[in-house]
Protein backbone atom coordinates (compact mmCIF):
# COMPACT_ATOMS: atom_id res chain seq x y z
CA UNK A 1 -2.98 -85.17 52.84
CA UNK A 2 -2.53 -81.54 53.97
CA UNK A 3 -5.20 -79.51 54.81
CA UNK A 4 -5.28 -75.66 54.05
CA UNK A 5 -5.56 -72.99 56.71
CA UNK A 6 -9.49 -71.85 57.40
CA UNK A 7 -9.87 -68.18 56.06
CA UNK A 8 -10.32 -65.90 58.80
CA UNK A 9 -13.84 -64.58 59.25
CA UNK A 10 -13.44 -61.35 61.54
CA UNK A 11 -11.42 -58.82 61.70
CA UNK A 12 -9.55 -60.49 64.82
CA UNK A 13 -8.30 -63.06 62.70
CA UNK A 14 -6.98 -61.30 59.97
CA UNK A 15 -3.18 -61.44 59.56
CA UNK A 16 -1.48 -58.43 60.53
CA UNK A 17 -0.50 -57.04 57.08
CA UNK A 18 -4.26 -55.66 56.24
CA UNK A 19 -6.64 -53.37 57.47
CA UNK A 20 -10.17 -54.56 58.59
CA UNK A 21 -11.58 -51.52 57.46
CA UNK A 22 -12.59 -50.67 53.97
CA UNK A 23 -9.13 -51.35 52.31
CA UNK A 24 -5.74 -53.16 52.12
CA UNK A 25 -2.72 -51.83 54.48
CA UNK A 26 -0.35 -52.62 51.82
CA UNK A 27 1.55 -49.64 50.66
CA UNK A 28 1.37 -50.90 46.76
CA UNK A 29 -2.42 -51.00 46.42
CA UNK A 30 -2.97 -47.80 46.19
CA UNK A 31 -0.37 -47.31 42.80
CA UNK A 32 -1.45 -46.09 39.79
CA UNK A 33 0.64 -47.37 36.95
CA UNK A 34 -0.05 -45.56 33.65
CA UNK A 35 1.50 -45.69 30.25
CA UNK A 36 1.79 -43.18 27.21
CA UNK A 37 0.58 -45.57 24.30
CA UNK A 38 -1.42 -43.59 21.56
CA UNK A 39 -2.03 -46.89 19.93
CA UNK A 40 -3.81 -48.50 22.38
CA UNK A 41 -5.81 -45.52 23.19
CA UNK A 42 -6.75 -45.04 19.44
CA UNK A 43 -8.00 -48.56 19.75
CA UNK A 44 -10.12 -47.94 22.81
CA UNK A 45 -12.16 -45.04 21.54
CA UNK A 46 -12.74 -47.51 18.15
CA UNK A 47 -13.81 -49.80 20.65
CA UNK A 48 -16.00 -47.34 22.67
CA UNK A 49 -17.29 -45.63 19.59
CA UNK A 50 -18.34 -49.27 18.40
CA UNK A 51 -20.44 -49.84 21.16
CA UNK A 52 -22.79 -46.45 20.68
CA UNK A 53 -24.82 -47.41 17.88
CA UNK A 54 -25.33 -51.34 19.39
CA UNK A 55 -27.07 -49.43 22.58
CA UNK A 56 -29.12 -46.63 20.17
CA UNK A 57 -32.27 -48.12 20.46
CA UNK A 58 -31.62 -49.83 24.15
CA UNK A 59 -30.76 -47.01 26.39
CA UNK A 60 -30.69 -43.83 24.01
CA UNK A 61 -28.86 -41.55 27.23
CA UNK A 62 -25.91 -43.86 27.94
CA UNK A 63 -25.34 -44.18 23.93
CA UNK A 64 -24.72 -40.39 23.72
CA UNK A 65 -22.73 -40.30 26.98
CA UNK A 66 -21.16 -42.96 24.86
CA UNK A 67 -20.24 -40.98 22.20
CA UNK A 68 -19.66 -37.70 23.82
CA UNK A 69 -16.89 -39.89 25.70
CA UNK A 70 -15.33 -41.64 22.35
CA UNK A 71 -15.61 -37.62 20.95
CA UNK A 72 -13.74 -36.03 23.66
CA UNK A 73 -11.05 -38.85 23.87
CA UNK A 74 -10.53 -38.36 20.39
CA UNK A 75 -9.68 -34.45 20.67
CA UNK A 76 -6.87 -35.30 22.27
CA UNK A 77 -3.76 -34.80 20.68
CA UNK A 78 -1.50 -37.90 20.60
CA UNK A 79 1.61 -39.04 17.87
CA UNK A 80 1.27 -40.76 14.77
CA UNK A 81 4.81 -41.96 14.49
CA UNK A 82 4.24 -45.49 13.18
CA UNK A 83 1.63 -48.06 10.85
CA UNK A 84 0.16 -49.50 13.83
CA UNK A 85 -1.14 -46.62 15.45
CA UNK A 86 -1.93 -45.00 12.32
CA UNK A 87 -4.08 -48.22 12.04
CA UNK A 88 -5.40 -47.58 15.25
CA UNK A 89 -6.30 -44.41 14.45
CA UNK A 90 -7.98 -45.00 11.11
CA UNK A 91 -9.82 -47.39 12.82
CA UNK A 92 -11.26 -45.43 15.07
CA UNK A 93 -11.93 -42.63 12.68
CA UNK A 94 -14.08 -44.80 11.19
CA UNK A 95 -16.13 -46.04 14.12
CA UNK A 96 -16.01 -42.16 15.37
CA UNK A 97 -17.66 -42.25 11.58
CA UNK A 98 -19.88 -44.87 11.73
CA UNK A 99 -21.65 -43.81 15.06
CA UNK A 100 -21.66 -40.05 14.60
CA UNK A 101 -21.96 -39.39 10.80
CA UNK A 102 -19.88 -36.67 11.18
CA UNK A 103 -17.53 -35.55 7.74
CA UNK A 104 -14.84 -34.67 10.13
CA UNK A 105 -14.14 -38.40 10.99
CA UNK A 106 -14.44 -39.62 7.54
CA UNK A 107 -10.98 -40.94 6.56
CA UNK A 108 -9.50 -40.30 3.41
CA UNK A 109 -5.64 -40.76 1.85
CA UNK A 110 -3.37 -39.15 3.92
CA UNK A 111 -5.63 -37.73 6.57
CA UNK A 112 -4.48 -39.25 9.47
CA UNK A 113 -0.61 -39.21 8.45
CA UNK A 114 0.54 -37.03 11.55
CA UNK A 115 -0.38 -35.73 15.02
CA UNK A 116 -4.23 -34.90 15.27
């Protein structure tokens, strides 16, 4: 039965493709891949807005941070061109709704047909 290799311990022993200091050496770490998808970003601020009023009466500061950040992400403008990020965006409408109480999230037919 084969045994595996002992992970090195110091920065002597480390194979030559990293860096012993505080991050890889390999040129592809440090990429950034991003991605233009309104739909997925409609569902994260749903998802963020969700979470404010479960932390209201925990930690009262990090639920408006909360918000503030589900608020601003929302201002941006993104494309509505098909059902499922229309859903998306509904969706978070109403959980912009739900934790703010605001009429300017409230959804209503047609609202939320084309770029906000």
């Amino acid at each position: 039965m084969a045994t595996s290799p002992a992970r090195p311990t110091t920065a002597s022993t480390l194979p030559t493709w990293t860096n012993p200091g505080n991050r890889s050496a390999l040129p592809d770490d440090g990429w950034v891949f991003t991605e233009e998808n309104p739909g997925r970003k409609f569902h994260a601020i749903a998802n963020i807005a969700a979470s404010v009023n479960a932390m209201r009466d925990y930690n009262t500061q990090l639920a408006d941070e909360t918000q503030a950040a589900a608020e601003g992400l929302w201002q941006v403008e993104r494309p509505v061109d098909n059902d499922d990020i229309r859903r998306n965006k509904i969706h978070a409408a109403v959980e912009l709704f739900r934790a703010t109480g605001k009429s300017e999230y409230r959804p209503s037919t047609g609202a939320y047909s084309a770029t906000r």
